[in-house]
PDB file of N, CA and C in Angstrom:
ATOM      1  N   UNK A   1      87.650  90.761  98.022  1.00  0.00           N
ATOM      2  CA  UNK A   1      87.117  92.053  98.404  1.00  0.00           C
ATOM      3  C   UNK A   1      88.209  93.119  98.408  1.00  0.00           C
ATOM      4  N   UNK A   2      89.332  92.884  99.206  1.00  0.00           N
ATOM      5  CA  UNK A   2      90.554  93.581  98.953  1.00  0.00           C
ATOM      6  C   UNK A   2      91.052  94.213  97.821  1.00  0.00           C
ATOM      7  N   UNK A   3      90.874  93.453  96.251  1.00  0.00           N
ATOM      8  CA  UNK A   3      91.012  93.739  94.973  1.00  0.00           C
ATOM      9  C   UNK A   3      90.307  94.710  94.348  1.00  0.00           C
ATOM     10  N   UNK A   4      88.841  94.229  94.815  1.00  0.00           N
ATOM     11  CA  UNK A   4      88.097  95.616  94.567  1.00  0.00           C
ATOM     12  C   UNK A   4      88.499  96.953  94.998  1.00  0.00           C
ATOM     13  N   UNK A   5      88.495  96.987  96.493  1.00  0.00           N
ATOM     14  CA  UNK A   5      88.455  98.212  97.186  1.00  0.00           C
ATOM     15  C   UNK A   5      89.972  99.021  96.364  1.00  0.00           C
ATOM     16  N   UNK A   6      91.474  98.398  96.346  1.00  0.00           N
ATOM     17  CA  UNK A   6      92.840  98.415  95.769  1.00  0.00           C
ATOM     18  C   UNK A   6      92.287  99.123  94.599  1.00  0.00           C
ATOM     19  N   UNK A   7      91.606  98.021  93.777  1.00  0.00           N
ATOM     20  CA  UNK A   7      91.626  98.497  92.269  1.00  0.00           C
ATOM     21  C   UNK A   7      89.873  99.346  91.759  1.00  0.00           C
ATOM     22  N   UNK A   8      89.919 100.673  92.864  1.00  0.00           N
ATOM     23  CA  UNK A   8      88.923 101.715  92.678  1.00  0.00           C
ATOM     24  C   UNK A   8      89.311 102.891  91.860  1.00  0.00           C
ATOM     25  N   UNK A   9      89.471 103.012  91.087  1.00  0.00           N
ATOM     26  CA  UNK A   9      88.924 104.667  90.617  1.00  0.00           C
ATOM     27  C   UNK A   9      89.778 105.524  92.209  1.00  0.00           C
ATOM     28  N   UNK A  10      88.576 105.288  92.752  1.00  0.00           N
ATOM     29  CA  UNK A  10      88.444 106.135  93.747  1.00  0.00           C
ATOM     30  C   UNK A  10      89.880 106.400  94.746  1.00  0.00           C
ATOM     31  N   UNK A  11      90.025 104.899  94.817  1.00  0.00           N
ATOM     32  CA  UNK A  11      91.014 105.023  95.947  1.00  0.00           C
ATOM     33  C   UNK A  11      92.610 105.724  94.855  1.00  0.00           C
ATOM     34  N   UNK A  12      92.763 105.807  93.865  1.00  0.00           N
ATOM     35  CA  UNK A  12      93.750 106.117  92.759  1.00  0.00           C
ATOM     36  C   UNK A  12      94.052 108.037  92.887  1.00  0.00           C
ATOM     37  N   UNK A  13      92.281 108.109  92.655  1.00  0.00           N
ATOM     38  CA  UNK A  13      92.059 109.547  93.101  1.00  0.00           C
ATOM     39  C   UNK A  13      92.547 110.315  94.339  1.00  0.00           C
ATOM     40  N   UNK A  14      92.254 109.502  95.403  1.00  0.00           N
ATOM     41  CA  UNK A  14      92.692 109.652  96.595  1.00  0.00           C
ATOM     42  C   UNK A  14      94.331 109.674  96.989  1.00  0.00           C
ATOM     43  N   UNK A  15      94.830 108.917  95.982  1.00  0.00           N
ATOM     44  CA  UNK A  15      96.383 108.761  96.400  1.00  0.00           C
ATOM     45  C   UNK A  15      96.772 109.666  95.736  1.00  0.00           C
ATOM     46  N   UNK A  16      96.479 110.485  94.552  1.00  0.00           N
ATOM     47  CA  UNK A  16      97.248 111.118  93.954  1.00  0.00           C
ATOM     48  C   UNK A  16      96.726 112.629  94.630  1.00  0.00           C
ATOM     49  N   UNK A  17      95.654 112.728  95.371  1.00  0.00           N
ATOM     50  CA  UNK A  17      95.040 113.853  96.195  1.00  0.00           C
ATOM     51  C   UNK A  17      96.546 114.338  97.111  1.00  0.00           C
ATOM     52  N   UNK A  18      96.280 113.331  98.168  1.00  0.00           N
ATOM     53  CA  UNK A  18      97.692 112.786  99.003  1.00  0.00           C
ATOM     54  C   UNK A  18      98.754 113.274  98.891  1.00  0.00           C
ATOM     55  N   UNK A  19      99.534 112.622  97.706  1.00  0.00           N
ATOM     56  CA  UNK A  19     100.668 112.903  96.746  1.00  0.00           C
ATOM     57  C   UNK A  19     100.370 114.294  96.774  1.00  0.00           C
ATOM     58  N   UNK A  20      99.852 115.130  96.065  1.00  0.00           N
ATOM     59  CA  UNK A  20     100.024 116.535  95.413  1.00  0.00           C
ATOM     60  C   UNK A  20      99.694 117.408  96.402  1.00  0.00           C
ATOM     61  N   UNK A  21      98.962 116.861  97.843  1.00  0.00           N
ATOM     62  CA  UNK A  21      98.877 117.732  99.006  1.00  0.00           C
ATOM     63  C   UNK A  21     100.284 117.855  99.602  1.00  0.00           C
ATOM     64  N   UNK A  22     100.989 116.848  99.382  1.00  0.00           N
ATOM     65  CA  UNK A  22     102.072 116.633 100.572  1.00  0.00           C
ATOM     66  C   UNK A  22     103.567 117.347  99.675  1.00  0.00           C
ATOM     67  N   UNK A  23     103.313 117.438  98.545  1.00  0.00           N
ATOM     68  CA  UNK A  23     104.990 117.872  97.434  1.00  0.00           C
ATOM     69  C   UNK A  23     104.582 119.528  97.395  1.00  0.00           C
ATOM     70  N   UNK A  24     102.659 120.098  97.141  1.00  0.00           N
ATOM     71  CA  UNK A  24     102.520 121.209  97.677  1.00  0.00           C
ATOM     72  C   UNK A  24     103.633 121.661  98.983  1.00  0.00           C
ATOM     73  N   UNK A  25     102.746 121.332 100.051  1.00  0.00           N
ATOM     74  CA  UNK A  25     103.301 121.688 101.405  1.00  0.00           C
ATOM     75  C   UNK A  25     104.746 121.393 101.636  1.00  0.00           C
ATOM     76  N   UNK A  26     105.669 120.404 100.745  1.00  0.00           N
ATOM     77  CA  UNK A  26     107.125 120.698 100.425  1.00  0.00           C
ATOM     78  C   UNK A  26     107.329 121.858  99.857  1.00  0.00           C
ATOM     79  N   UNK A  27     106.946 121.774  98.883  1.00  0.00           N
ATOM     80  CA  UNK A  27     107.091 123.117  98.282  1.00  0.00           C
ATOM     81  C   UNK A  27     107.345 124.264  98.883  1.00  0.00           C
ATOM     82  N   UNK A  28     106.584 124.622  99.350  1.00  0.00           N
ATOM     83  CA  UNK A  28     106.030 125.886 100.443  1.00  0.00           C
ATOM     84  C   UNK A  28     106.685 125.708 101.305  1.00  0.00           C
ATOM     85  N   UNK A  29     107.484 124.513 102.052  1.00  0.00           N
ATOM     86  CA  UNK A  29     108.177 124.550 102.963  1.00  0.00           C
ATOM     87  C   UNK A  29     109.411 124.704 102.818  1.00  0.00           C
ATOM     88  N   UNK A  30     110.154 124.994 101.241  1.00  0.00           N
ATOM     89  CA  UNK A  30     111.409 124.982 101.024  1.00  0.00           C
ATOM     90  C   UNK A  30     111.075 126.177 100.489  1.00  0.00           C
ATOM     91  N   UNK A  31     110.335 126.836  99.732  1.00  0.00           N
ATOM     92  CA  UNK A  31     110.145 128.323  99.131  1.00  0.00           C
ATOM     93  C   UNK A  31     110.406 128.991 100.675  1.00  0.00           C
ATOM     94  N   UNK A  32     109.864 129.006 101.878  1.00  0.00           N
ATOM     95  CA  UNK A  32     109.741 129.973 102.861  1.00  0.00           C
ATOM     96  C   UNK A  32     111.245 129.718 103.813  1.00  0.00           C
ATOM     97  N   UNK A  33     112.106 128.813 103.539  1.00  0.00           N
ATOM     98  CA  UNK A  33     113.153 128.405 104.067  1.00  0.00           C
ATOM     99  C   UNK A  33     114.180 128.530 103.729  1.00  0.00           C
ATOM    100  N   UNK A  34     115.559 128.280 104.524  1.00  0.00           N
ATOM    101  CA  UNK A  34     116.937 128.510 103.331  1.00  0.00           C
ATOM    102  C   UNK A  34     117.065 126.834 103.326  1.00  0.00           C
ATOM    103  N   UNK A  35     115.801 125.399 103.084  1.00  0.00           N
ATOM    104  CA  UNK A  35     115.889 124.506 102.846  1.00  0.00           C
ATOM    105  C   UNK A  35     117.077 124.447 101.725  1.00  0.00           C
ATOM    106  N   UNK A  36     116.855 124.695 100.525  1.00  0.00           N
ATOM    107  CA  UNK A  36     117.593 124.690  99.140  1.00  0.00           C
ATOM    108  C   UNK A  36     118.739 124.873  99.531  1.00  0.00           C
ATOM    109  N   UNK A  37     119.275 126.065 100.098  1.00  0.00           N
ATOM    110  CA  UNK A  37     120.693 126.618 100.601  1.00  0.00           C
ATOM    111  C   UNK A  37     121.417 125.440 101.025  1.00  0.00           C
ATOM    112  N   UNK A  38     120.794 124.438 102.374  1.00  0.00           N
ATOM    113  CA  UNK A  38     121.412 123.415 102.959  1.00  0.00           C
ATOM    114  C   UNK A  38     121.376 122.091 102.240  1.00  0.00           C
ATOM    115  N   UNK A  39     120.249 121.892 101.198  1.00  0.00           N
ATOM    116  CA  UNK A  39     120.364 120.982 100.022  1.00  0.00           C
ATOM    117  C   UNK A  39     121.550 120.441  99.644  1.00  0.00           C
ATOM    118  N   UNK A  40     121.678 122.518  98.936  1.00  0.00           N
ATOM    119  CA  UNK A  40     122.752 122.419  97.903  1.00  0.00           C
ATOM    120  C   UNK A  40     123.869 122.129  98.951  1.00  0.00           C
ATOM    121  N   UNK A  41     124.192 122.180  99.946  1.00  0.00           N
ATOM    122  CA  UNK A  41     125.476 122.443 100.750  1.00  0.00           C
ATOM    123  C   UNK A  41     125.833 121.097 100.980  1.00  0.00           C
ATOM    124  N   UNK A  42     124.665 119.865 101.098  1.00  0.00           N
ATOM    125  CA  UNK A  42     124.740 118.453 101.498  1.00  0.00           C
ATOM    126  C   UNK A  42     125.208 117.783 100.287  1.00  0.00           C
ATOM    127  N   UNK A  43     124.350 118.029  99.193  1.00  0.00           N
ATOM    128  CA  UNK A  43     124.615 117.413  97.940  1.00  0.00           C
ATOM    129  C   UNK A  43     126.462 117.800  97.761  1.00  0.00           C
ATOM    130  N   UNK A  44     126.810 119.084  97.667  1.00  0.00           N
ATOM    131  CA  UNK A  44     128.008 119.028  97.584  1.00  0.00           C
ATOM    132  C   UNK A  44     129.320 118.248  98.517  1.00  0.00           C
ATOM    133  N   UNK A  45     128.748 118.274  99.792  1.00  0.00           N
ATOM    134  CA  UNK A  45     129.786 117.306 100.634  1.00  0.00           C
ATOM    135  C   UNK A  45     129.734 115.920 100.338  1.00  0.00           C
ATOM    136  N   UNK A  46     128.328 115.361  99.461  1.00  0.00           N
ATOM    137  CA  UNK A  46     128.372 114.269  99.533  1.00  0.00           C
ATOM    138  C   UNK A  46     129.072 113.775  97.568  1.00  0.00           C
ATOM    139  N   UNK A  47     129.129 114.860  96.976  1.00  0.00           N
ATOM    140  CA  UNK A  47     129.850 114.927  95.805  1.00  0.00           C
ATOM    141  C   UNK A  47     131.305 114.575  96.400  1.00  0.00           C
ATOM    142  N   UNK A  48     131.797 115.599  96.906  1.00  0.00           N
ATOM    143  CA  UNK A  48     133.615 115.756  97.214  1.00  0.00           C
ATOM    144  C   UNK A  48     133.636 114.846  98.236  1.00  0.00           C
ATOM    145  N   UNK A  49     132.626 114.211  98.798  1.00  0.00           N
ATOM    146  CA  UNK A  49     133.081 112.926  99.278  1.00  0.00           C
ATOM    147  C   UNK A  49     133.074 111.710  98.578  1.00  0.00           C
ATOM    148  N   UNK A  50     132.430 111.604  97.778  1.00  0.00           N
ATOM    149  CA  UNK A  50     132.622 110.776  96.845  1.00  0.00           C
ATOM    150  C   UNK A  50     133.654 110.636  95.760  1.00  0.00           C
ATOM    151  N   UNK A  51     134.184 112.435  95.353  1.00  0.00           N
ATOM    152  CA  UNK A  51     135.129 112.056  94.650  1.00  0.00           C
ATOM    153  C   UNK A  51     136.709 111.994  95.458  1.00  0.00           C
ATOM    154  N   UNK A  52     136.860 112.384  96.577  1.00  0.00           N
ATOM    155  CA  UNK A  52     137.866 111.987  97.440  1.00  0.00           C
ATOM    156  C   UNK A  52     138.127 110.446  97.695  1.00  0.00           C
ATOM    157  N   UNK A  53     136.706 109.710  97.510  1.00  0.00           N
ATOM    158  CA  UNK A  53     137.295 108.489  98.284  1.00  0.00           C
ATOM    159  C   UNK A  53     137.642 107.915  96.210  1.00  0.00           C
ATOM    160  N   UNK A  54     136.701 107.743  95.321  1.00  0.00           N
ATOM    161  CA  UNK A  54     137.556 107.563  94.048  1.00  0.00           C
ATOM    162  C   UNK A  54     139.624 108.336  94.116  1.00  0.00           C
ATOM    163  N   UNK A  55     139.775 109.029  94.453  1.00  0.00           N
ATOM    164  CA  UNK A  55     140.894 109.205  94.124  1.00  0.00           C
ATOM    165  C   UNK A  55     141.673 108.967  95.182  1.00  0.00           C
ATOM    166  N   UNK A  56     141.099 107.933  96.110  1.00  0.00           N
ATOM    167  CA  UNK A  56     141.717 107.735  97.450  1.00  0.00           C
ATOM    168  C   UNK A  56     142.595 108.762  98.359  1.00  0.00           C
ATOM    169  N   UNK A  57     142.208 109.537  98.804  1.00  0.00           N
ATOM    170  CA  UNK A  57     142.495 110.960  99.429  1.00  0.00           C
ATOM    171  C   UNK A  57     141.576 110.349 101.053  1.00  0.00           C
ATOM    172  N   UNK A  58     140.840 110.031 100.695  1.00  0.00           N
ATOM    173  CA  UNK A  58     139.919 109.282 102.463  1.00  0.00           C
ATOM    174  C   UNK A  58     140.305 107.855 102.764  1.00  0.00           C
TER     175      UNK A  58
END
């Protein structure tokens, strides 16, 4: 019974409903924010931390 309900159409529909409600409302939550700003600011510490510990400096 499990297989059925898993392998619906329906329930496929439903997940990808889900999905595209929830990357929307990301969306919108990083457009109205300086989200991106602190992104970019993390991604970079975690760059120059990475290339500090390659050139053993940490």
């Amino acid at each position: 019974m499990w297989e059925t309900i898993t392998s619906s159409p329906l329930i496929d529909i439903l997940d990808i409903l889900i999905v595209a409600a929830l990357l929307y409302r990301l969306i919108v939550f990083i457009k109205d924010t300086r989200v991106i700003q602190m992104f970019l600011g993390l991604v970079l510490l975690l760059v120059l931390g990475t290339v500090a510990s390659w050139v053993k400096m940490i």
